[in-house]
N, C-alpha and C. Protein backbone atom coordinates (compact mmCIF):
# COMPACT_ATOMS: atom_id res chain seq x y z
N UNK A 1 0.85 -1.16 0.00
CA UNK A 1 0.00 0.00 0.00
C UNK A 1 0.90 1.22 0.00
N UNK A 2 0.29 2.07 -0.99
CA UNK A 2 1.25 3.72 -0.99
C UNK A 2 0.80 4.42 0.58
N UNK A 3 1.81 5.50 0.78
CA UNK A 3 2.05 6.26 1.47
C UNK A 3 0.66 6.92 1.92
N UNK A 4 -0.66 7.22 0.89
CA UNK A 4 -1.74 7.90 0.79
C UNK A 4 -3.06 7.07 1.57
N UNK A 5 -2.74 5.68 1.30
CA UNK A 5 -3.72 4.98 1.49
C UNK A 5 -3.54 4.58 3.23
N UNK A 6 -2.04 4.14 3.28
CA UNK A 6 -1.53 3.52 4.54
C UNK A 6 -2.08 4.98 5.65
N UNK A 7 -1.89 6.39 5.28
CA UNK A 7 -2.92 7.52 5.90
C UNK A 7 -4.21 7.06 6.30
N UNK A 8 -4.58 6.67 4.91
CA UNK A 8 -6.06 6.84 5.29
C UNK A 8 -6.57 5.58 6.07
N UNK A 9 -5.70 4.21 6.40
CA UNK A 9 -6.46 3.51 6.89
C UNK A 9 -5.99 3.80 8.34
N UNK A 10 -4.94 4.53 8.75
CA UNK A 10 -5.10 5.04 9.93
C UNK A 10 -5.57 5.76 10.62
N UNK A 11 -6.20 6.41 9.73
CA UNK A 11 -7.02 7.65 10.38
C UNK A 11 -8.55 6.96 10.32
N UNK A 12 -8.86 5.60 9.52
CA UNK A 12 -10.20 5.45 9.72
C UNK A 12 -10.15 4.83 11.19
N UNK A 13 -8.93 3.95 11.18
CA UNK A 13 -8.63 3.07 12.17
C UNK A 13 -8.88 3.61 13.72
N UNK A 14 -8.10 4.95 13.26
CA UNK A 14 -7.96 5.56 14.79
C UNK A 14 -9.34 6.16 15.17
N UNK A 15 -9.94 7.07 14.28
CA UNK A 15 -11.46 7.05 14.83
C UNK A 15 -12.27 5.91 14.92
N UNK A 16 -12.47 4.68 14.88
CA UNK A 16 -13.14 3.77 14.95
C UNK A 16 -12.38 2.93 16.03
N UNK A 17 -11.26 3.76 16.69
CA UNK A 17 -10.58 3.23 18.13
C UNK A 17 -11.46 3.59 19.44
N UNK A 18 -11.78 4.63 19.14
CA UNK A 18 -12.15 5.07 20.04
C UNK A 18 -13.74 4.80 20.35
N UNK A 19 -14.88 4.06 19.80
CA UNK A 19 -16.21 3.22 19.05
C UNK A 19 -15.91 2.10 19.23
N UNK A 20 -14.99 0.94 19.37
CA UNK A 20 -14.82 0.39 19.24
C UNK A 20 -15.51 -0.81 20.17
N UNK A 21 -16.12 -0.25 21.19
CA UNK A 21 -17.02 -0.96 22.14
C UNK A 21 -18.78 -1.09 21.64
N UNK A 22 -18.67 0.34 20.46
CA UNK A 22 -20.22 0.46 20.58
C UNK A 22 -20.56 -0.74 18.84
N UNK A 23 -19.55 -1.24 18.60
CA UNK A 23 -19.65 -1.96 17.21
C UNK A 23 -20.28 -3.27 17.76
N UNK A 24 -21.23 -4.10 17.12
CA UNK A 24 -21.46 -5.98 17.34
C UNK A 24 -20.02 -6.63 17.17
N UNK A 25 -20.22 -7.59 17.70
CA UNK A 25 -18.79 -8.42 18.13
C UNK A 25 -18.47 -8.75 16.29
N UNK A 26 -18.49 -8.92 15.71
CA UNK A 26 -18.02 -9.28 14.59
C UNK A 26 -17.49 -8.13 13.87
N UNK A 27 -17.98 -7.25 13.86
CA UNK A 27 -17.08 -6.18 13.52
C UNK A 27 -16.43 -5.38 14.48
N UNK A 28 -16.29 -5.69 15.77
CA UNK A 28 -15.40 -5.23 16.89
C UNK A 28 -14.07 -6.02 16.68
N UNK A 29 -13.93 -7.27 16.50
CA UNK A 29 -13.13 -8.52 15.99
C UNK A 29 -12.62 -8.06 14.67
N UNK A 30 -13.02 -7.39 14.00
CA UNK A 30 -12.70 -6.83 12.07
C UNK A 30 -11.79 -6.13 12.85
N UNK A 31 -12.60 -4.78 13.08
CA UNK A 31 -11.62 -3.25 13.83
C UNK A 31 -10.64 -3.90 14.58
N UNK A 32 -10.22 -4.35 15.43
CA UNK A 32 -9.61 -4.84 16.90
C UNK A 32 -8.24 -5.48 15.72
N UNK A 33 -8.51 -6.88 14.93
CA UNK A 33 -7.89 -7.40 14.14
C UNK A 33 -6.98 -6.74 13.23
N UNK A 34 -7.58 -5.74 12.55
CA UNK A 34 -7.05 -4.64 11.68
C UNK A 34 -6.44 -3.60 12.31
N UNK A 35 -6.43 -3.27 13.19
CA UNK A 35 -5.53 -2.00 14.21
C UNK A 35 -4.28 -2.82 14.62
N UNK A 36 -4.01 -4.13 15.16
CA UNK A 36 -2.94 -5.03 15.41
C UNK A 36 -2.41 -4.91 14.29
N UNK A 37 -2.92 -5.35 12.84
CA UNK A 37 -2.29 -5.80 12.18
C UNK A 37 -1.44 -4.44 11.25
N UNK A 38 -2.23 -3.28 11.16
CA UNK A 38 -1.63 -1.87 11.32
C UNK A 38 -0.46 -1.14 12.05
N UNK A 39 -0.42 -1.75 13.39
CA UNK A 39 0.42 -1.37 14.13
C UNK A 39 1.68 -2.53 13.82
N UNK A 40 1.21 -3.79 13.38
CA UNK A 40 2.44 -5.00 13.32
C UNK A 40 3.22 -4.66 11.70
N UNK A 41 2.27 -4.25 10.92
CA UNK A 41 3.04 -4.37 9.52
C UNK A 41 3.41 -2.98 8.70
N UNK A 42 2.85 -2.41 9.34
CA UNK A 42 2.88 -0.63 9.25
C UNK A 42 2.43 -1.22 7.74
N UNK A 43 3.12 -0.33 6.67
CA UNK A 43 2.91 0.53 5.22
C UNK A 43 2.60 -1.35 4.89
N UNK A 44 3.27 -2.30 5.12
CA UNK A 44 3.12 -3.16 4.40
C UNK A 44 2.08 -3.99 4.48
N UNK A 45 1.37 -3.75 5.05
CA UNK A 45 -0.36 -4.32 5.95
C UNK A 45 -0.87 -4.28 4.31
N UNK A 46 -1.49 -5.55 4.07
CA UNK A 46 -2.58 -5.70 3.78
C UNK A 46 -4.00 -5.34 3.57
N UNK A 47 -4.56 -4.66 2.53
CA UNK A 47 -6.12 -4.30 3.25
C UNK A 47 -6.72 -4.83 1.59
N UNK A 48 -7.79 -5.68 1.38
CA UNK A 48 -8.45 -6.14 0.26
C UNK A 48 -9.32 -4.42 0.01
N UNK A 49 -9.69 -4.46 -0.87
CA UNK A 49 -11.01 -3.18 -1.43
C UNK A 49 -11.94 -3.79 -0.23
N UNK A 50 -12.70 -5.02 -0.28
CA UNK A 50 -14.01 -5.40 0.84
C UNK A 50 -13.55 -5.06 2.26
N UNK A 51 -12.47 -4.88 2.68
CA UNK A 51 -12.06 -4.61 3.47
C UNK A 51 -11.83 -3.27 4.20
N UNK A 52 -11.31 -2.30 3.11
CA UNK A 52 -11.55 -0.97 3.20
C UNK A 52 -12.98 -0.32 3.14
N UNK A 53 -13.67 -1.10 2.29
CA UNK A 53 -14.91 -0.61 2.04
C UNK A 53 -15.85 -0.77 3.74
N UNK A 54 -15.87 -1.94 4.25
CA UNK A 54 -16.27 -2.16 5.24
C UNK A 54 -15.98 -1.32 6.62
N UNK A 55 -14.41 -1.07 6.24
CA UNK A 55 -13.77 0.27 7.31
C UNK A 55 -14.29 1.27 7.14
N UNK A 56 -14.50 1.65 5.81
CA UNK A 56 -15.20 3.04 5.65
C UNK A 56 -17.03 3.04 6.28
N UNK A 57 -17.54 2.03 5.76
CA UNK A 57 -18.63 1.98 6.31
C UNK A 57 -18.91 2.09 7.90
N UNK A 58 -18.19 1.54 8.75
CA UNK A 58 -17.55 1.91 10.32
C UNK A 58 -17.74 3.18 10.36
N UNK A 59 -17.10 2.82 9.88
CA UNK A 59 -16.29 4.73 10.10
C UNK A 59 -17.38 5.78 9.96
N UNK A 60 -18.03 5.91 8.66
CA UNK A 60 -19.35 6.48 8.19
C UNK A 60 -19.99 5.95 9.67
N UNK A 61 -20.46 5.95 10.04
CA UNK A 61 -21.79 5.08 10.56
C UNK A 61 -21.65 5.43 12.33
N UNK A 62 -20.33 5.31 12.69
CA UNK A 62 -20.13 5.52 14.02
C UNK A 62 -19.10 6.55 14.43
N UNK A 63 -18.60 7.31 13.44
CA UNK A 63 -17.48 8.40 13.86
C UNK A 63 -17.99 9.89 12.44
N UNK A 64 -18.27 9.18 11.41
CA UNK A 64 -18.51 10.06 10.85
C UNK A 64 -18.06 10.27 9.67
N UNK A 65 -17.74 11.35 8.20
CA UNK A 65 -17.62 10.82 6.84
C UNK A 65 -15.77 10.99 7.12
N UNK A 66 -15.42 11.82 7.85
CA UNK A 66 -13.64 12.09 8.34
C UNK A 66 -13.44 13.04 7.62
N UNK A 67 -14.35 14.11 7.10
CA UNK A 67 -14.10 15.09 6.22
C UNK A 67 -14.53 14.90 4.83
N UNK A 68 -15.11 13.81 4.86
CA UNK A 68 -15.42 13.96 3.29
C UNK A 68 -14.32 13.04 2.31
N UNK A 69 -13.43 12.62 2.84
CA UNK A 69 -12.21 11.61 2.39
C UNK A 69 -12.80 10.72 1.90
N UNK A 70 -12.56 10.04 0.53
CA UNK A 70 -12.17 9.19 0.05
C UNK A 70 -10.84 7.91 -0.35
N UNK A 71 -11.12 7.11 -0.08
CA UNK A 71 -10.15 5.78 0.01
C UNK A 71 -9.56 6.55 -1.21
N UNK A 72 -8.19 6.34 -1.47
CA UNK A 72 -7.58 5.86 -2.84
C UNK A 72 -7.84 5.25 -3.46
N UNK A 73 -7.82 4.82 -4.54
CA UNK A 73 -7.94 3.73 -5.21
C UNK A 73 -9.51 2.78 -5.17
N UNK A 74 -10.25 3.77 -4.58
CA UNK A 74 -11.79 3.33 -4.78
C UNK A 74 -12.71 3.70 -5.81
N UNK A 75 -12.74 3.03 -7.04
CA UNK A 75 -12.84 3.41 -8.20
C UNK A 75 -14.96 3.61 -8.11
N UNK A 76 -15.75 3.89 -9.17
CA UNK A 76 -16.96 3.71 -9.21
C UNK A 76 -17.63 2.50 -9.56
N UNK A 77 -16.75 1.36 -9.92
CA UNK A 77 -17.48 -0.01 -10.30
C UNK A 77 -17.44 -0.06 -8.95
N UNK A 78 -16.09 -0.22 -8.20
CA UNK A 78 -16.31 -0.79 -6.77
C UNK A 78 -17.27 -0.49 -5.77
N UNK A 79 -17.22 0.75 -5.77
CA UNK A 79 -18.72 2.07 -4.93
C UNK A 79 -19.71 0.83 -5.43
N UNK A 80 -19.94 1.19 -7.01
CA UNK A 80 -21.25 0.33 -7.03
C UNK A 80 -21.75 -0.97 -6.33
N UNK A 81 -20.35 -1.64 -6.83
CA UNK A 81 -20.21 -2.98 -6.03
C UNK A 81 -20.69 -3.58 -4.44
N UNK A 82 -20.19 -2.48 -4.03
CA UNK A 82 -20.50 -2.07 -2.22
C UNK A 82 -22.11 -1.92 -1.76
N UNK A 83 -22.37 -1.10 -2.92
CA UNK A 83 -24.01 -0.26 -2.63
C UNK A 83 -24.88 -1.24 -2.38
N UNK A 84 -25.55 -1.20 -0.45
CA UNK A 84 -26.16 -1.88 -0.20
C UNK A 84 -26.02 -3.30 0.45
N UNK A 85 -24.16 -3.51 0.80
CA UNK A 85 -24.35 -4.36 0.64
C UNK A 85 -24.24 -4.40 2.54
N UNK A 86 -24.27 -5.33 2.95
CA UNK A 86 -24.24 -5.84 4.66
C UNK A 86 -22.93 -6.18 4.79
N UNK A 87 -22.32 -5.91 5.44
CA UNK A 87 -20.87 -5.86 5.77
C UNK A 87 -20.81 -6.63 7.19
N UNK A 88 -21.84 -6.31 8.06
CA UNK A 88 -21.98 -7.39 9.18
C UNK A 88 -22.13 -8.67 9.33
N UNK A 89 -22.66 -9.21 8.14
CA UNK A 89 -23.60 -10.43 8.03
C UNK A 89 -21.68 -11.16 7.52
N UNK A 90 -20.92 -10.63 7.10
CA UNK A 90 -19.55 -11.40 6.59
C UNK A 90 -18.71 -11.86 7.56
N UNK A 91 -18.32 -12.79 7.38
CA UNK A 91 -16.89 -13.32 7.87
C UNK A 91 -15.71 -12.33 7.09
N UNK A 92 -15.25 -11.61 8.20
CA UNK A 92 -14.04 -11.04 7.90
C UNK A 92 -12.47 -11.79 7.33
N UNK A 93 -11.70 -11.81 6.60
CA UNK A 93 -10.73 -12.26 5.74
C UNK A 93 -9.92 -11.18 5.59
């Protein structure tokens, strides 16, 4: 991940640190999982698109839009892709 993105998943990360009690256990386990693995691999962490998308949705939902920011590399097929979809109901990967 570039320099831009590895930003932005910290800053979703870190506001959704502080929420992190008021989430259902399955996405408390996503967040919780993904902040370790942020802090263990820094820039070189891993994050799928379903993955970010799901952070952002967090994020939206219990902290807020973060200014209006957009992911990098979140193109409009993918948006579409997303629209609607349940992010809770998943097994995180």
């Amino acid at each position: 991940m570039d320099q831009k993105q590895y930003e932005h998943v910290g800053e979703l990360l870190g506001g959704l640190k502080d929420v992190v009690d008021d989430l259902n256990e399955t996405s408390r386990s996503f967040v919780q999982d993904q902040i370790r693995r942020h802090k263990r691999w820094g820039q070189d962490m891993l994050v799928s698109p379903k993955q970010l998308a799901w952070l952002e949705s967090l994020h939206e939902e219990f902290v807020g839009t973060g200014g209006g920011k957009e992911a990098p590399g979140v193109d409009d097929k993918m948006k579409a892709d997303m629209e609607g979809k349940d992010f809770n109901d998943e097994v995180p990967f």
